[in-house]
N, C-alpha and C. Protein backbone atom coordinates (compact mmCIF):
# COMPACT_ATOMS: atom_id res chain seq x y z
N UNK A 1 -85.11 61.74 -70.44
CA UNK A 1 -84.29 60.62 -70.22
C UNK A 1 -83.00 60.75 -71.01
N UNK A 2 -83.33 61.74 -72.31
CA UNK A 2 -82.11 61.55 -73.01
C UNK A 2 -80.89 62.71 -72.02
N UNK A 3 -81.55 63.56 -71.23
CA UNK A 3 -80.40 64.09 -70.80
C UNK A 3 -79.76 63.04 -69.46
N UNK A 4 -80.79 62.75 -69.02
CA UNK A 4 -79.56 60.79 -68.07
C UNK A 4 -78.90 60.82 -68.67
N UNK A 5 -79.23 60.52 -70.03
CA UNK A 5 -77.90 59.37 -70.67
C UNK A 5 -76.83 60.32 -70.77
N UNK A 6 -76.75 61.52 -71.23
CA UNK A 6 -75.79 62.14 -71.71
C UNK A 6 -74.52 62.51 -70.50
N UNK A 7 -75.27 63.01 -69.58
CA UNK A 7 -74.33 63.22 -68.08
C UNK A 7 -73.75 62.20 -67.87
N UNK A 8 -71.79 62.35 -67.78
CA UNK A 8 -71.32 61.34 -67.46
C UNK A 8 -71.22 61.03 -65.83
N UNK A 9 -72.37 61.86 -64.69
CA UNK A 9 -72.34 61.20 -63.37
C UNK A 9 -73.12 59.94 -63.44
N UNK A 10 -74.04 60.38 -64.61
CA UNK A 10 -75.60 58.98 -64.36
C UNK A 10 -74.68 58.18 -64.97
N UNK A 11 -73.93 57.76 -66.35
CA UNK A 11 -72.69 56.63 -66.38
C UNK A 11 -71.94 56.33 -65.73
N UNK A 12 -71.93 57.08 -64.75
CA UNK A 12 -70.90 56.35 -63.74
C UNK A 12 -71.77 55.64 -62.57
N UNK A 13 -73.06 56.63 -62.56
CA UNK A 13 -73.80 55.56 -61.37
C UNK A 13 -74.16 54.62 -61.99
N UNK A 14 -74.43 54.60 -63.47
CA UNK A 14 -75.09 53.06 -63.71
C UNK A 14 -73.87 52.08 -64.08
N UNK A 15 -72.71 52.30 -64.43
CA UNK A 15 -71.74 51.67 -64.14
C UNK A 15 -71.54 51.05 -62.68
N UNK A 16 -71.75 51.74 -61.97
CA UNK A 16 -71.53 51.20 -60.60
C UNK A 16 -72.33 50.23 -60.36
N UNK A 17 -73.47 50.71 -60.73
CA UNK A 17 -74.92 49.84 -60.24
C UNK A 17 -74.30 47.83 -61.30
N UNK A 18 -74.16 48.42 -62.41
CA UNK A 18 -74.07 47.22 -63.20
C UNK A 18 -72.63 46.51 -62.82
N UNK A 19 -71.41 46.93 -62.14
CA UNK A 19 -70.37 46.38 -61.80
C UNK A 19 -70.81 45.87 -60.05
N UNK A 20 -71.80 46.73 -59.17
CA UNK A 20 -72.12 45.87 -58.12
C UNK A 20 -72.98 44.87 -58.99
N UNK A 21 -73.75 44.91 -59.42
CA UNK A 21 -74.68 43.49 -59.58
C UNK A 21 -74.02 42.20 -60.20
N UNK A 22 -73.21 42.74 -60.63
CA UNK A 22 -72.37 42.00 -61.77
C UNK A 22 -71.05 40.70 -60.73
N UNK A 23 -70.79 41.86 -59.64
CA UNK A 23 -70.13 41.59 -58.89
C UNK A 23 -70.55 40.76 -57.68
N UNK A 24 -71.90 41.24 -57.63
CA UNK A 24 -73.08 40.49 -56.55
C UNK A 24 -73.28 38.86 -57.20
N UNK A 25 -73.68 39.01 -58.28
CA UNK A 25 -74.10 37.90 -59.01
C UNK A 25 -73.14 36.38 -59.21
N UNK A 26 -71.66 37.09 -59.91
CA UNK A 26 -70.68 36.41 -60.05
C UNK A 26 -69.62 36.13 -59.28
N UNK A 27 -69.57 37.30 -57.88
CA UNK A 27 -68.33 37.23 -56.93
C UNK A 27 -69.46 36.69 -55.64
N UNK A 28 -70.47 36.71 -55.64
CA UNK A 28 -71.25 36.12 -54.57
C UNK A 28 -70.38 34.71 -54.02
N UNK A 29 -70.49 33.96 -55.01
CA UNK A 29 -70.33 32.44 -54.86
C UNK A 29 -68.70 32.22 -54.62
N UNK A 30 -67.73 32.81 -55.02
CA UNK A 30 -66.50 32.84 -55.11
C UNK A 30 -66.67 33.94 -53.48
N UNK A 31 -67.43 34.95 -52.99
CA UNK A 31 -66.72 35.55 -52.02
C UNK A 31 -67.06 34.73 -51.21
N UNK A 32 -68.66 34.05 -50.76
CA UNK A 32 -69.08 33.03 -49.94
C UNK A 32 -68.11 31.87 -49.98
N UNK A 33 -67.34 31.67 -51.07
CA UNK A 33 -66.43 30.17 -50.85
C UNK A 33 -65.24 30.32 -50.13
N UNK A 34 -64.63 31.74 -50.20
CA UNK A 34 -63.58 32.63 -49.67
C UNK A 34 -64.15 32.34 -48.00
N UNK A 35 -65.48 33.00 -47.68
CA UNK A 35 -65.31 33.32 -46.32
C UNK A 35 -65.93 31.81 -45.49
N UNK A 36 -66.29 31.02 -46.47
CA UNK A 36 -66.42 29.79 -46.09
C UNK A 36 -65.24 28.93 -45.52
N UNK A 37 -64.04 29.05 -46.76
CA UNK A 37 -62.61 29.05 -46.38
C UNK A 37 -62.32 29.43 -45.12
N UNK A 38 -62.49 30.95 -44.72
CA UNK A 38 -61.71 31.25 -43.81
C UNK A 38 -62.51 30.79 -42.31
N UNK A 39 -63.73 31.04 -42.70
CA UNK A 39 -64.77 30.46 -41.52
C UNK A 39 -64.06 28.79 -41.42
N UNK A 40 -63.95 27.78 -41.96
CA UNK A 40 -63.09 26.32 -41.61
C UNK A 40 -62.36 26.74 -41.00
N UNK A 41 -61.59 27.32 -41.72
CA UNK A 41 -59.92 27.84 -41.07
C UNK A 41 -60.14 27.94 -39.25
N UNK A 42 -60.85 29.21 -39.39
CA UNK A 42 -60.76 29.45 -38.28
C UNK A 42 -61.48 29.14 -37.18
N UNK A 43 -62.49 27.89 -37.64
CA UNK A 43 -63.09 26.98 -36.87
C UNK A 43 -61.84 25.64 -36.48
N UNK A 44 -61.18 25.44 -37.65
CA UNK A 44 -60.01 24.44 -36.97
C UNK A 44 -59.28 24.59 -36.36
N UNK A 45 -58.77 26.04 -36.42
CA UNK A 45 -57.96 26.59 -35.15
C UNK A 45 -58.59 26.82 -33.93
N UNK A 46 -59.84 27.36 -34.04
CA UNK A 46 -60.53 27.14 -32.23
C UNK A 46 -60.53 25.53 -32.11
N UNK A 47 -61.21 24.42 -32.83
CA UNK A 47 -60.84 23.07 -32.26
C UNK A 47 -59.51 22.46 -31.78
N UNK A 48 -58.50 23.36 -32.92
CA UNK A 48 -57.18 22.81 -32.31
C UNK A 48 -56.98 23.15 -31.06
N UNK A 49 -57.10 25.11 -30.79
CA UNK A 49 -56.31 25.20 -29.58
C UNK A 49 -57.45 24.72 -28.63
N UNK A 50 -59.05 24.00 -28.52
CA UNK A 50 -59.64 23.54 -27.79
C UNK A 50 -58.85 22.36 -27.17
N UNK A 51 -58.66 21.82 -28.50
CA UNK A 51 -57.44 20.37 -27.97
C UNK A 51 -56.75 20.52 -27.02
N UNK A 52 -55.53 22.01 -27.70
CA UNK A 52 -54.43 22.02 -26.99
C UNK A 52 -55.05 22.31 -25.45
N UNK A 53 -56.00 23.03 -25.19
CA UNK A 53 -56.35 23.67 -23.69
C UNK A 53 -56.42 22.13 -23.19
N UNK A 54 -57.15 21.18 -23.46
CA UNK A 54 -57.54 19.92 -22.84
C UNK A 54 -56.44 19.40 -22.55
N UNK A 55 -55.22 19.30 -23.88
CA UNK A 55 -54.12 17.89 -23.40
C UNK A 55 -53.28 19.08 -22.26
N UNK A 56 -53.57 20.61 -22.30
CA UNK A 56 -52.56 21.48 -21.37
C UNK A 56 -53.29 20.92 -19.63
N UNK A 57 -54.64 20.92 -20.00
CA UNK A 57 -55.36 20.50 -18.74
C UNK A 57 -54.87 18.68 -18.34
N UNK A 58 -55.15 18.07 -19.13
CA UNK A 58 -54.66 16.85 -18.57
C UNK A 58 -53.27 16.76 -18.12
N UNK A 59 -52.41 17.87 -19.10
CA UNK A 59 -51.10 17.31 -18.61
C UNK A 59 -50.81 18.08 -17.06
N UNK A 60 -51.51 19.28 -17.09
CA UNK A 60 -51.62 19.92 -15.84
C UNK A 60 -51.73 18.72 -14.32
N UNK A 61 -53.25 18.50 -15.03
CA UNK A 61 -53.65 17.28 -13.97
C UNK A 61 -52.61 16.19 -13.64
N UNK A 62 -52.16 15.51 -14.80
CA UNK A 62 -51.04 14.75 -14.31
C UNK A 62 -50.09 15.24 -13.53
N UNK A 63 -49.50 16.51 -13.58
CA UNK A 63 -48.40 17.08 -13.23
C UNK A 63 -48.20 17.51 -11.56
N UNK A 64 -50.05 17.25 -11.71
CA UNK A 64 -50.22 17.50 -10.24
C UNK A 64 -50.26 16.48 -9.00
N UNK A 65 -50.85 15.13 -10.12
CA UNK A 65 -50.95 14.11 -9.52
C UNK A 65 -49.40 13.78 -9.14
N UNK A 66 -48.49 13.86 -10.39
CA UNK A 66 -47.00 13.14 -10.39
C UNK A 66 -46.33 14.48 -9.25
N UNK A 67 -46.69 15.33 -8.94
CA UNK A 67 -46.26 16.47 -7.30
C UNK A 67 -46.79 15.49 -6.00
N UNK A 68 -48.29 15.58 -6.22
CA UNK A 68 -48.80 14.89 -4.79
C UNK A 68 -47.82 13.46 -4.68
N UNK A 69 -48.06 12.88 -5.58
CA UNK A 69 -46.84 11.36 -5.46
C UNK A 69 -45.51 11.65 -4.84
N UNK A 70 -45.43 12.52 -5.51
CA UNK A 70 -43.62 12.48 -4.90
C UNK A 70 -43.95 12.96 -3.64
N UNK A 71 -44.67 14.08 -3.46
CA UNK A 71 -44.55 14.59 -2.26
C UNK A 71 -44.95 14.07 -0.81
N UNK A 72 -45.74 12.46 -1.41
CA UNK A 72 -46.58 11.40 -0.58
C UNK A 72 -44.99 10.66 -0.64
N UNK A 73 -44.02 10.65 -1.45
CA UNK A 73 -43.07 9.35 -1.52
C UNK A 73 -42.15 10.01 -0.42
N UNK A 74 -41.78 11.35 -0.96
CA UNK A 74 -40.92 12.31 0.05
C UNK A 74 -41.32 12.19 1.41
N UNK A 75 -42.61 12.27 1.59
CA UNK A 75 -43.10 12.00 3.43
C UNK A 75 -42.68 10.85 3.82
N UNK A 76 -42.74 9.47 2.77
CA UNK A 76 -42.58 8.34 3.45
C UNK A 76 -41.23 7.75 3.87
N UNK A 77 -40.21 8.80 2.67
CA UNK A 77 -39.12 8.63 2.98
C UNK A 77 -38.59 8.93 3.62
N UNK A 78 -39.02 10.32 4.59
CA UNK A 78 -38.78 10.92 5.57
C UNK A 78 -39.22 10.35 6.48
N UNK A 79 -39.75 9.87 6.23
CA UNK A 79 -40.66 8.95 7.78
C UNK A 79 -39.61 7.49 7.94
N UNK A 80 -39.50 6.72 6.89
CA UNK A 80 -38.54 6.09 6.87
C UNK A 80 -37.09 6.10 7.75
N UNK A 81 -36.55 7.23 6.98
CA UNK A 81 -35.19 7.93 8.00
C UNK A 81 -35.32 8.26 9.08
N UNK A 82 -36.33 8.76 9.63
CA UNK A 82 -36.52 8.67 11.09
C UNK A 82 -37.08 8.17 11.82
N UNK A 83 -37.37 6.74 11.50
CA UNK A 83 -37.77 5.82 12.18
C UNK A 83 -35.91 4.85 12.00
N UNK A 84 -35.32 4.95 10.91
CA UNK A 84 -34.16 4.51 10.92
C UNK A 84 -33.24 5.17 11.94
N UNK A 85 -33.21 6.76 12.04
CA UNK A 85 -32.65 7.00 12.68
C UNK A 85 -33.13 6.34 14.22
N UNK A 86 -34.16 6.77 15.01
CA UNK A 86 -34.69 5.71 16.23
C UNK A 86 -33.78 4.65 16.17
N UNK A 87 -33.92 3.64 15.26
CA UNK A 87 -33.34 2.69 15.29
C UNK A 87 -31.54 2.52 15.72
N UNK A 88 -31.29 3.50 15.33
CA UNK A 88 -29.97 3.49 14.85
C UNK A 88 -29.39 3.87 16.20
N UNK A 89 -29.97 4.90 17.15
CA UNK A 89 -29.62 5.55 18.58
C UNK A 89 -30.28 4.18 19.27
N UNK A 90 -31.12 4.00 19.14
CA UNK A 90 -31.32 2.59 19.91
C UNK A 90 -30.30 1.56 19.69
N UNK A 91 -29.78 1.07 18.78
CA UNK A 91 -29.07 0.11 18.86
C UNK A 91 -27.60 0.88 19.01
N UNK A 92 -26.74 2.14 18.90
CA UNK A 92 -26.24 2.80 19.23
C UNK A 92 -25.77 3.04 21.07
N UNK A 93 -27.48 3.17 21.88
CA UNK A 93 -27.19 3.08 23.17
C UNK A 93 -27.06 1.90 23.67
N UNK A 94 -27.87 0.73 22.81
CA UNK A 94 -27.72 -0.36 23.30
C UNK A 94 -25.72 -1.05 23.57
N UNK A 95 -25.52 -0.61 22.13
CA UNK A 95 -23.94 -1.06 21.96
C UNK A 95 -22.86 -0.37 22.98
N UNK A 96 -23.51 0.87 23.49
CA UNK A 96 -22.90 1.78 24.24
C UNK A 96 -22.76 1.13 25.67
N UNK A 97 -24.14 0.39 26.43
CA UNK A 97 -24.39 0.08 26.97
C UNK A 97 -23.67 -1.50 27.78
N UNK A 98 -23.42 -1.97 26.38
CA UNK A 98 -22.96 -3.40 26.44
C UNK A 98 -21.03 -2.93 26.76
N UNK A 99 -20.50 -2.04 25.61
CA UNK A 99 -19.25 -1.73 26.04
C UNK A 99 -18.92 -1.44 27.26
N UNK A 100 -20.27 -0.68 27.92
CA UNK A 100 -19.75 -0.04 29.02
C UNK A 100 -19.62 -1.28 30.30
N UNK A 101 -20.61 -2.01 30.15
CA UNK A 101 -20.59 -3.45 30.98
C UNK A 101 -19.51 -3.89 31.01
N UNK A 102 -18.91 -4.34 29.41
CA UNK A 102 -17.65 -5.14 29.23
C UNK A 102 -16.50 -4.48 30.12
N UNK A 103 -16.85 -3.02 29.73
CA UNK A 103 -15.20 -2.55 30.17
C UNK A 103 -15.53 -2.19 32.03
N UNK A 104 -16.78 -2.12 32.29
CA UNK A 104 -16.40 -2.62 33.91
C UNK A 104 -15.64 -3.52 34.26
N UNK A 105 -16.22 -4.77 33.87
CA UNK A 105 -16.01 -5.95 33.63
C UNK A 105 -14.24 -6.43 33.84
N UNK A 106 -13.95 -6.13 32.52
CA UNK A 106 -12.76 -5.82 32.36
C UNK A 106 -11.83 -4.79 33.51
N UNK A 107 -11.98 -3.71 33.69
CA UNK A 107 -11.72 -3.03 35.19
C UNK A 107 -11.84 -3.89 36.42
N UNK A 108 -12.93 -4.81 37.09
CA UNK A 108 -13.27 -5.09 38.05
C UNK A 108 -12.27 -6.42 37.95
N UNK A 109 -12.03 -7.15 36.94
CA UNK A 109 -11.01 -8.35 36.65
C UNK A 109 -9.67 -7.79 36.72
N UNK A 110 -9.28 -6.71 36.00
CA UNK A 110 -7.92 -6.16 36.36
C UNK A 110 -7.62 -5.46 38.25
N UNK A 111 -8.87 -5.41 38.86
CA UNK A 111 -8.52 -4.73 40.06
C UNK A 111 -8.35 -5.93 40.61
N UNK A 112 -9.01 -6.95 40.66
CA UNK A 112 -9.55 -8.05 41.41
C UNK A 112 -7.64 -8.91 41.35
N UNK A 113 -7.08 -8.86 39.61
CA UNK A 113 -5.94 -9.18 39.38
C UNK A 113 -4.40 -8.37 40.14
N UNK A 114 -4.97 -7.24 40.27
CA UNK A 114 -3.72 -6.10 41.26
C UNK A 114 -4.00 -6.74 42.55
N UNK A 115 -5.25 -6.51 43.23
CA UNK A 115 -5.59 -6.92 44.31
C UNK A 115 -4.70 -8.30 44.72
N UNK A 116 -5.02 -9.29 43.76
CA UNK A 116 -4.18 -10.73 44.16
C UNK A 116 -2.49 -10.32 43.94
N UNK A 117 -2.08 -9.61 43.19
CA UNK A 117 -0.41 -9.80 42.56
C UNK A 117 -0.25 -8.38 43.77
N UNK A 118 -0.52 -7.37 44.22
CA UNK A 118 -0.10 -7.30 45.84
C UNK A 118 -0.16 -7.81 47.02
N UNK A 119 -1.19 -8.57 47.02
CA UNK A 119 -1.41 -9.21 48.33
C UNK A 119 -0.49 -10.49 48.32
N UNK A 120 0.11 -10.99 46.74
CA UNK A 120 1.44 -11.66 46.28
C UNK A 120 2.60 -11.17 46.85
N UNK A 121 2.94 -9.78 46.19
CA UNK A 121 4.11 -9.01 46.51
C UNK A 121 4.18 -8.93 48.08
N UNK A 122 3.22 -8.60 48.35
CA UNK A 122 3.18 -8.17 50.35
C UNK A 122 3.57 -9.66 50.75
N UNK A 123 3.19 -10.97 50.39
CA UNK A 123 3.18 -12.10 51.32
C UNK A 123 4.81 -12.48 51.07
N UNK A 124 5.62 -12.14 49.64
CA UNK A 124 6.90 -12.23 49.25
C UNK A 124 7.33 -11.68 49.95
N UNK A 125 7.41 -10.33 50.13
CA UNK A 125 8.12 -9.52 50.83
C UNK A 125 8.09 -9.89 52.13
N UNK A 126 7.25 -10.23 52.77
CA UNK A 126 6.86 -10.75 54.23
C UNK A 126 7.74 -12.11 54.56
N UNK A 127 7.93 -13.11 53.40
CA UNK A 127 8.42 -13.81 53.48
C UNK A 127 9.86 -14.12 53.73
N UNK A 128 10.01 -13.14 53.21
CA UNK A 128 11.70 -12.52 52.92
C UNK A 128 12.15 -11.82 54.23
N UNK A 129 11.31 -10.93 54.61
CA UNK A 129 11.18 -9.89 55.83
C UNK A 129 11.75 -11.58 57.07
N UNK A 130 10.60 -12.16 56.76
CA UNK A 130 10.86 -13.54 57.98
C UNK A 130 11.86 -14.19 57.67
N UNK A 131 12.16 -14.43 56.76
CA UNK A 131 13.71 -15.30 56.37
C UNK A 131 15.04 -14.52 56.72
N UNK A 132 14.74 -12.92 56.25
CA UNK A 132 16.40 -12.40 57.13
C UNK A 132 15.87 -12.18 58.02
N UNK A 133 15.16 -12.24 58.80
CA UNK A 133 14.94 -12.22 60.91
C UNK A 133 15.09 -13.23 60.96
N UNK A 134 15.04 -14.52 60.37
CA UNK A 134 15.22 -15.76 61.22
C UNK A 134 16.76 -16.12 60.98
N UNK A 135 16.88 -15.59 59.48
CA UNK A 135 18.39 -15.38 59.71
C UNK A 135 19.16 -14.97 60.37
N UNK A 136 18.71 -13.75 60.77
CA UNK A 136 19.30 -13.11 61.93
C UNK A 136 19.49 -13.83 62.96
N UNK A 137 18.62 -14.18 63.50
CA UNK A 137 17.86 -14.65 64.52
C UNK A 137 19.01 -16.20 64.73
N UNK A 138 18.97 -16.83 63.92
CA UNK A 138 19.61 -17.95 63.61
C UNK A 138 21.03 -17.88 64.20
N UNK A 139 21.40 -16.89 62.98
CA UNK A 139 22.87 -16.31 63.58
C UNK A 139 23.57 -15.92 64.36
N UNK A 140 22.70 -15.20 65.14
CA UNK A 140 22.74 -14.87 66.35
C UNK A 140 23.28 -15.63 67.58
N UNK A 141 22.15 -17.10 67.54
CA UNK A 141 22.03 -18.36 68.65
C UNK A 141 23.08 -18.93 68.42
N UNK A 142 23.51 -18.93 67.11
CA UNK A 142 23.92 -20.13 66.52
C UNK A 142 26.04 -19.98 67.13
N UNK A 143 26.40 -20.80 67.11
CA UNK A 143 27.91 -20.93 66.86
C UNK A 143 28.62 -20.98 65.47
N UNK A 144 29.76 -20.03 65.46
CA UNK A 144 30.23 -20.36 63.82
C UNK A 144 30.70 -22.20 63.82
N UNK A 145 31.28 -22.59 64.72
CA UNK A 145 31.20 -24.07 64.76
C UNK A 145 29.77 -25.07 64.22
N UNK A 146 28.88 -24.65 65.00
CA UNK A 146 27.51 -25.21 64.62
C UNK A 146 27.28 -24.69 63.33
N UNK A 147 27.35 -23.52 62.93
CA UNK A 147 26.78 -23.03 61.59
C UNK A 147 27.74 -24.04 60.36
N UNK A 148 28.98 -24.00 60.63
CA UNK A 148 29.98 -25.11 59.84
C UNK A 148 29.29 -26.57 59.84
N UNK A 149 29.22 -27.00 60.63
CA UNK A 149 28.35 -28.22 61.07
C UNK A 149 27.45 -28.38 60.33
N UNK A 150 26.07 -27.56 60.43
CA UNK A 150 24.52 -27.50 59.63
C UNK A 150 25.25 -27.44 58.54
N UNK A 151 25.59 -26.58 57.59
CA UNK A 151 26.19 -26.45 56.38
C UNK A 151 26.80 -27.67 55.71
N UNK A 152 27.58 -28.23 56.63
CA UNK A 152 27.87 -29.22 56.35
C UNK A 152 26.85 -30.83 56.04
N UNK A 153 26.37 -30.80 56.98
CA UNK A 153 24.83 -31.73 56.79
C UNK A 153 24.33 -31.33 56.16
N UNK A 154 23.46 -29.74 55.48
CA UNK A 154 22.97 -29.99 54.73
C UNK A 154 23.40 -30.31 53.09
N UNK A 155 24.72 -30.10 52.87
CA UNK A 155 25.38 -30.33 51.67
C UNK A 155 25.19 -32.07 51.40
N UNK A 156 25.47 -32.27 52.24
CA UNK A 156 25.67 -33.45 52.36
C UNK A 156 24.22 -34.37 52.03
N UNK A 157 23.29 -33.61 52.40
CA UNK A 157 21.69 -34.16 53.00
C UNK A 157 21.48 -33.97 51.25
N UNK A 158 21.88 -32.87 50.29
CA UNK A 158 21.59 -32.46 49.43
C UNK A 158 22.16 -33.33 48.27
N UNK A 159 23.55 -33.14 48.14
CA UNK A 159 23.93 -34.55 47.16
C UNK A 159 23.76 -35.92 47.31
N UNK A 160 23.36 -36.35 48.36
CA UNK A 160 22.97 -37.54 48.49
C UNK A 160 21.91 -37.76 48.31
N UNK A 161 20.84 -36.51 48.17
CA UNK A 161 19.28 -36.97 47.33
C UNK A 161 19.50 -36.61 45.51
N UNK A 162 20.22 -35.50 45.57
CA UNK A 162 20.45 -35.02 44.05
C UNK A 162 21.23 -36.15 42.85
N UNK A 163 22.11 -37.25 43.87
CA UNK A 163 22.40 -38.25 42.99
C UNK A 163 21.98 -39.38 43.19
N UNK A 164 20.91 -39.85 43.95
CA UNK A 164 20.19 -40.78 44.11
C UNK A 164 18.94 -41.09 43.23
């Protein structure tokens, strides 16, 4: 045994032996508090990012709900506008419809109005047409003596109502 002791490999193994036990004994509790530490640690970080996955999932979910919404609001608004539009060509042909009446209307009153103011002009003219033929006509029969005569009566026929 005394040559153990003397070899400095067996001091170094029993050094070893007495710095693990030593180290077992006294760093046990300090390394277990260490990996206890890090074991929390890294149990609070899986709960956190558990969290985060959940509020990423809810906000997901919302995000999907607040798509389908719009995209339910977007249909209705589209549906909206083209039921407005309908509306809009309907009351569009309707207005179209009514102008077009009026302005017959209006046409058939202006023809109806030519119609009367020629069949005016024609009965003027006709009238006139008969007044120089009867003039003629008059003149003709007549004597410049007699024509002096009538002329004369009617002047006469005329201031005697015009100052009466």
């Amino acid at each position: 045994m005394m040559d153990f002791l003397q070899d400095a490999q067996s001091w170094v193994f029993l050094s070893f032996v007495l710095f693990a036990f030593l180290a077992y004994t006294k760093g046990k509790g300090v390394v277990a508090a260490l990996l206890d530490k890090k074991i929390d640690v890294i149990r609070k970080e899986i709960e956190a990012a558990e969290n985060m996955r959940v509020e990423a999932q809810e906000l997901l979910a919302q995000y999907q709900r607040k798509n389908r919404e719009a995209e339910k609001q977007a249909a209705e608004i589209i549906d909206a506008a083209k039921q407005r539009v309908t509306e809009i060509k309907k009351e569009a042909q309707k207005q179209l419809q009514e102008d077009m009446k009026r302005r017959e209307e209006q046409l058939a009153q202006r023809i109806v109005l030519m119609e009367e103011k020629a069949l005016a002009d024609i009965q003027e003219h006709a009238a006139m047409l008969t007044l120089a033929a009867t003039k003629e006509i008059i003149h003709g029969a007549m004597s410049q003596k007699e024509n002096e005569r009538l002329n004369k009566d009617v002047l006469q026929e005329l201031s005697s109502q015009t100052f009466h």
